[in-house]
N, C-alpha and C. Protein backbone atom coordinates (compact mmCIF):
# COMPACT_ATOMS: atom_id res chain seq x y z
N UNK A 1 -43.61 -47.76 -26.08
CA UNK A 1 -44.33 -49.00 -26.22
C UNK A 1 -45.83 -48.74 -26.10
N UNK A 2 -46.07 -48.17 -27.13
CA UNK A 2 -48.02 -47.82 -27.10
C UNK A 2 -48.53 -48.32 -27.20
N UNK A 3 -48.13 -49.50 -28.26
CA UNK A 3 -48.62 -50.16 -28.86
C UNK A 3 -48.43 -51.80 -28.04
N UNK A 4 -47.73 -52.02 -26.79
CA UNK A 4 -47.41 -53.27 -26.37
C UNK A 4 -48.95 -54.21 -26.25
N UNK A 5 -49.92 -53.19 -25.36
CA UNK A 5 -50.96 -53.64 -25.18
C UNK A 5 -51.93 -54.91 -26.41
N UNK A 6 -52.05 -53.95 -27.58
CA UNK A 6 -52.28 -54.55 -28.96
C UNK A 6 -51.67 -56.13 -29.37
N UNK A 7 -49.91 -55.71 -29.10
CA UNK A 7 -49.59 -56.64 -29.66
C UNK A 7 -49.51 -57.81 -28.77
N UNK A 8 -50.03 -58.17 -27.68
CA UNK A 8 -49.89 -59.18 -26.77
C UNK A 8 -51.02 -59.64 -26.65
N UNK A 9 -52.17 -58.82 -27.24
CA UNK A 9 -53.54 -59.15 -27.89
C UNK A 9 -53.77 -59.51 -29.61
N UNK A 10 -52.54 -59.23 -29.82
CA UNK A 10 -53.04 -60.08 -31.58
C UNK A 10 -52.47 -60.84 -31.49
N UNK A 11 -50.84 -61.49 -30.88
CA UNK A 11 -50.83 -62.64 -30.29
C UNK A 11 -51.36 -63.61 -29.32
N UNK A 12 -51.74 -63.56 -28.86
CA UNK A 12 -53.24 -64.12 -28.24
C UNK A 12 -54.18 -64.40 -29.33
N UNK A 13 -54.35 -63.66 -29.72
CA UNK A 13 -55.47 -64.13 -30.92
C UNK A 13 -55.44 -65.07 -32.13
N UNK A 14 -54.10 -64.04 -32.71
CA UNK A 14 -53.36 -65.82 -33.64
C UNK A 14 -53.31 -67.23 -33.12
N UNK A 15 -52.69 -67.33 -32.02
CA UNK A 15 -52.41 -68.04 -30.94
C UNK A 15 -53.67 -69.14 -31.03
N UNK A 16 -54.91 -68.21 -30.79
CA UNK A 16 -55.98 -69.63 -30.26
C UNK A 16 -56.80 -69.89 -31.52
N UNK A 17 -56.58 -68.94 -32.29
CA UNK A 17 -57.26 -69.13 -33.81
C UNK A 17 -56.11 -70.53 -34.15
N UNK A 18 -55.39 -70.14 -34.39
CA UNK A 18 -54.41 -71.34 -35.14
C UNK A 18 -54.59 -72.77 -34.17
N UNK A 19 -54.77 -73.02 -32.89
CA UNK A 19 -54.74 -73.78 -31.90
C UNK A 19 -56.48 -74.49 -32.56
N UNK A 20 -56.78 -72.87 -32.52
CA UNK A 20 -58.36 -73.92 -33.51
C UNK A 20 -58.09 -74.45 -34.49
N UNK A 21 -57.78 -73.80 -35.49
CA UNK A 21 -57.74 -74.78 -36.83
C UNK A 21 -56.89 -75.68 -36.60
N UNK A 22 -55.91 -76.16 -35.70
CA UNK A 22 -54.98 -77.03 -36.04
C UNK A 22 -55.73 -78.28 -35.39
N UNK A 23 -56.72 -78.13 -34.52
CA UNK A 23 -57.20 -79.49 -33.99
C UNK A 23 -58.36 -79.94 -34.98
N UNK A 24 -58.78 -79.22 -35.98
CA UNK A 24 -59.53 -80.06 -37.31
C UNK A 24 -58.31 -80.64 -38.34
N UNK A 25 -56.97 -80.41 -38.24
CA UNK A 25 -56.33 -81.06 -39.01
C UNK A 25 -55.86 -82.18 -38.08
N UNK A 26 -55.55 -82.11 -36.89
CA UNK A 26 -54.58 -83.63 -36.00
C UNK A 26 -56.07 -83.52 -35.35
N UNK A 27 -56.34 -84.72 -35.34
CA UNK A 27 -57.94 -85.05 -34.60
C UNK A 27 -57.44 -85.91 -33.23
N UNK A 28 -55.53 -86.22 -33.37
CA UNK A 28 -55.79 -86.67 -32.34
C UNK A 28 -54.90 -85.71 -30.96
N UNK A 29 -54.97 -84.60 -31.16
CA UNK A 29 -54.41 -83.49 -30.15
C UNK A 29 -55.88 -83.73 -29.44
N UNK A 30 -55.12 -83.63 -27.52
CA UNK A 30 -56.57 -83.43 -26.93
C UNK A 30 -57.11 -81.53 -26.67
N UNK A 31 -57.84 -81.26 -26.97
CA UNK A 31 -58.60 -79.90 -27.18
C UNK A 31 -59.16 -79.02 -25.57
N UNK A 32 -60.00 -80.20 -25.00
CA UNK A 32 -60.18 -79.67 -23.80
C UNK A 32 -58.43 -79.24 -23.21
N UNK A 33 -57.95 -80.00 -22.71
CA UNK A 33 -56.80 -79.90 -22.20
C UNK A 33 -55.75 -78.35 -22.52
N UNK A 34 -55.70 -78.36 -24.19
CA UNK A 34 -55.01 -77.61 -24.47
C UNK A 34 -55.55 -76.24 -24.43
N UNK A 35 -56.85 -75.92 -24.54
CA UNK A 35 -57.99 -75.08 -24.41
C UNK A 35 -58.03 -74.54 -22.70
N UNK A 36 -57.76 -75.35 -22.08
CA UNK A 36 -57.31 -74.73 -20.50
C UNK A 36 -56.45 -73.88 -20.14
N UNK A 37 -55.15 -74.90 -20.84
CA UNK A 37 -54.30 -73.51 -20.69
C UNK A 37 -54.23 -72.53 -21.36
N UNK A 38 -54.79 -72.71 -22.70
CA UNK A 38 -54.80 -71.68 -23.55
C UNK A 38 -55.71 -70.15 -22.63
N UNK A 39 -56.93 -70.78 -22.22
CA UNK A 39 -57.64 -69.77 -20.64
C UNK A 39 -56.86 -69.38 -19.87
N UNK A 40 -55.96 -70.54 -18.80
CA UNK A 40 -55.01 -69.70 -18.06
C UNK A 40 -54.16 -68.24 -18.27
N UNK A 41 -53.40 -69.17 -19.87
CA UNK A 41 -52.72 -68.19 -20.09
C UNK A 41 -53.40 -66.71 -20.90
N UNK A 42 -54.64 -66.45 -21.25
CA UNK A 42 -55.67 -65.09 -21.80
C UNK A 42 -55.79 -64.61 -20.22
N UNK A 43 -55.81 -65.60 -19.23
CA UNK A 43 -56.36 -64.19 -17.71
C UNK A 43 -54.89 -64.19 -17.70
N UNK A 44 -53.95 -64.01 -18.06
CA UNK A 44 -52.59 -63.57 -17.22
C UNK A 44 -52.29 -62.78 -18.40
N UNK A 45 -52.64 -62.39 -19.54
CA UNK A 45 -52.07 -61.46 -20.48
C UNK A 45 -53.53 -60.19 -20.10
N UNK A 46 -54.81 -60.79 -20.07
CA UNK A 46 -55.57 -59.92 -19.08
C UNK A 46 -54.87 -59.06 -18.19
N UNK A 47 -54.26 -59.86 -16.91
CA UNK A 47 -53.80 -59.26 -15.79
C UNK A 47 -53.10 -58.13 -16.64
N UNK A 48 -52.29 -58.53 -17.28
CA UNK A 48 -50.76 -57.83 -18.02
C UNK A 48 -51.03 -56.91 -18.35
N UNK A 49 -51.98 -56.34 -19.30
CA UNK A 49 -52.59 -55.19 -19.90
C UNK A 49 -53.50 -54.74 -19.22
N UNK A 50 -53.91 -55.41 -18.47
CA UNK A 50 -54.89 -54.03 -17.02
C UNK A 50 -54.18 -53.09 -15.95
N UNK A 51 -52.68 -54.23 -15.83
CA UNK A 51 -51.77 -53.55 -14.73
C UNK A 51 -50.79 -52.41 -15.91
N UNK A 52 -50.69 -52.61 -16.73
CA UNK A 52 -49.92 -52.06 -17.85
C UNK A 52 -50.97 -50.32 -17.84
N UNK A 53 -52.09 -51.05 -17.77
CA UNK A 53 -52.99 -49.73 -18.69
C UNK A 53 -53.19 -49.23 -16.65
N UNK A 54 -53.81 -49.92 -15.92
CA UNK A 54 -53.45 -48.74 -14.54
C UNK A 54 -52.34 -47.86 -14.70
N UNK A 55 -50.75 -48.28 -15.14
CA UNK A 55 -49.47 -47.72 -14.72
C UNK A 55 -49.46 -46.46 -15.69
N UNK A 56 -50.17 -46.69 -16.72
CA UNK A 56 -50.43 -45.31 -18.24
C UNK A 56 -51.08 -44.42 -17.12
N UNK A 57 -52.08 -44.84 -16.93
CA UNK A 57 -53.53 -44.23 -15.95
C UNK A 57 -52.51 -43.30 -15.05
N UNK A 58 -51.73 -43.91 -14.16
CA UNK A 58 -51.30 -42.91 -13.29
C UNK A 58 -50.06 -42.08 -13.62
N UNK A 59 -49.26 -42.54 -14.71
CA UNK A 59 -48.08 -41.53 -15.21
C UNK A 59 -48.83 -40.12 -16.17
N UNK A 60 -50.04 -40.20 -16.77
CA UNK A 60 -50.98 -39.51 -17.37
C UNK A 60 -50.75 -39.98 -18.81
N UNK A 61 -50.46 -40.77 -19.42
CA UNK A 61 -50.38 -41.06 -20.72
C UNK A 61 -51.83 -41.56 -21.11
N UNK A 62 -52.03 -41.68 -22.33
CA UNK A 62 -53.30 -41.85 -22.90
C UNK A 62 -54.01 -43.41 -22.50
N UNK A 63 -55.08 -44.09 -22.02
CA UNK A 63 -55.15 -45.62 -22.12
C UNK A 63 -56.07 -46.08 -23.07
N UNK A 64 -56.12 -45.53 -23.98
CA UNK A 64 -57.38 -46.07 -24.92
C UNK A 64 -57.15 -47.18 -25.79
N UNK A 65 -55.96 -47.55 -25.99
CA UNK A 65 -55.20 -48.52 -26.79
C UNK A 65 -55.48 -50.00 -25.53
N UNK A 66 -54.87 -49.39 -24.16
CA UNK A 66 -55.36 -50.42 -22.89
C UNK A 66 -56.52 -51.10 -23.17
N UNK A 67 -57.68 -49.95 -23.65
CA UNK A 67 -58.87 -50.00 -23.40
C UNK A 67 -59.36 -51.30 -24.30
N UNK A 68 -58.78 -50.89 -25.80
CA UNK A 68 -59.21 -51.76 -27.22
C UNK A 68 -58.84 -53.00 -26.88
N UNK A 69 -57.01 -52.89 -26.41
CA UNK A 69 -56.48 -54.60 -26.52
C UNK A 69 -57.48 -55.34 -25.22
N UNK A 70 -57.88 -55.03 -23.99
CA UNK A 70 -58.52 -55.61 -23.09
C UNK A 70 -59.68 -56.31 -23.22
N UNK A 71 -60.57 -55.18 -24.05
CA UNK A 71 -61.62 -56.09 -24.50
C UNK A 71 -61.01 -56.62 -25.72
N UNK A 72 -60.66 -57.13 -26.66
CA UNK A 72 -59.82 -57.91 -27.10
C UNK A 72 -59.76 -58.85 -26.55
N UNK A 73 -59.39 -59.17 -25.86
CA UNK A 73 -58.67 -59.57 -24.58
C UNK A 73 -59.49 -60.80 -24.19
N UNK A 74 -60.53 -59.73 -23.56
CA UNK A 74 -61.45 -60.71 -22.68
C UNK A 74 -62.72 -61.35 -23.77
N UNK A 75 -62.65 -61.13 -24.85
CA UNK A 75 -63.49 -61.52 -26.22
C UNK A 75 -62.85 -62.81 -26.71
N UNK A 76 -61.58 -62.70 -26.60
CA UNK A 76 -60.52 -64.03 -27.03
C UNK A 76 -60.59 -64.86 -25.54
N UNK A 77 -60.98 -64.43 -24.47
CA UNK A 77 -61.29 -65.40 -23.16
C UNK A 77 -62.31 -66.04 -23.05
N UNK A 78 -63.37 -65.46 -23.41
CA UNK A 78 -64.64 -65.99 -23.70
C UNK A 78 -64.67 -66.99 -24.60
N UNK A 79 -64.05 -67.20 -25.58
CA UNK A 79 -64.07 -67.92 -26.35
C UNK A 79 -62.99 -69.44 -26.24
N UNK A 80 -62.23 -69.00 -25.05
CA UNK A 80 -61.15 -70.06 -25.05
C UNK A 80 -62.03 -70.80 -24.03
N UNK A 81 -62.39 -70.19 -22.80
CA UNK A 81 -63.44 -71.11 -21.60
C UNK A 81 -64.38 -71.10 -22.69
N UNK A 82 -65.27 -71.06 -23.21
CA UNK A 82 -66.15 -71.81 -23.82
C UNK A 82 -66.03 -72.89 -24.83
N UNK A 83 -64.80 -72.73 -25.67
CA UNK A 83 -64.24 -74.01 -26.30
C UNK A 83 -63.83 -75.29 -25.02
N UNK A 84 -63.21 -74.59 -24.25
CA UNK A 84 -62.75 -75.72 -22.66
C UNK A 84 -64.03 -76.17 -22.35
N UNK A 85 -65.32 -75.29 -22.09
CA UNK A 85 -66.11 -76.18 -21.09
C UNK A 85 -66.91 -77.00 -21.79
N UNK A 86 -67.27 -76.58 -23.63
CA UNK A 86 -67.51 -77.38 -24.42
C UNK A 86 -67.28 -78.92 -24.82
N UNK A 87 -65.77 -78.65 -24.61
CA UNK A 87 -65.14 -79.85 -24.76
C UNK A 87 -65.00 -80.95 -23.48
N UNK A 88 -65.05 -80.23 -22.35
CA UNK A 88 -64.89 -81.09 -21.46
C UNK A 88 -66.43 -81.50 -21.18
N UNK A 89 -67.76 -80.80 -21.12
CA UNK A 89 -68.85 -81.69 -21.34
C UNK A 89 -69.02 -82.52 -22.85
N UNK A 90 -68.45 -82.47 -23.49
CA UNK A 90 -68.51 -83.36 -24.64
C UNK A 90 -67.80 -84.59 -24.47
N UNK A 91 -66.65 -84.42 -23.86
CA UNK A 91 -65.98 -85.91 -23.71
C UNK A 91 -66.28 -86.79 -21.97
């Protein structure tokens, strides 16, 4: 599973991309709200692939894949708290 890291980061990513475009088509989904947890749940796939890429770290396997999906990671977090805090000073 080398590749687990990646793929729990391009899901994540589909994930809040599509969550974006879908609130310019239903205008009446609330955004802040769903944009929260969408945050919650990026720091717990965070956690997932930091504790994932420590456990590589100490069996000696390679973590550079850790390395890519994390920031990944935290690039798709940034962007979910800033859609949240956007929205919640907007409404």
């Amino acid at each position: 599973m080398r590749f687990f890291p990646l793929l729990i980061m391009t899901g994540l990513l589909l994930l809040t991309f599509g969550l974006y475009f879908v609130f310019d088509a239903f205008p009446t989904l609330d955004r802040p709200t769903s944009f929260s947890a969408l945050s919650f749940f990026s720091f717990g796939a965070m956690l997932l692939i930091l504790t994932d890429g420590v456990r590589r770290a100490k069996s000696g396997t390679g973590v550079i894949w850790s390395y890519v999906a994390l920031a990944g990671t935290l690039f798709v977090t940034m962007f979910t708290v800033s859609v949240w805090i956007i929205g919640e000073v907007a409404s």
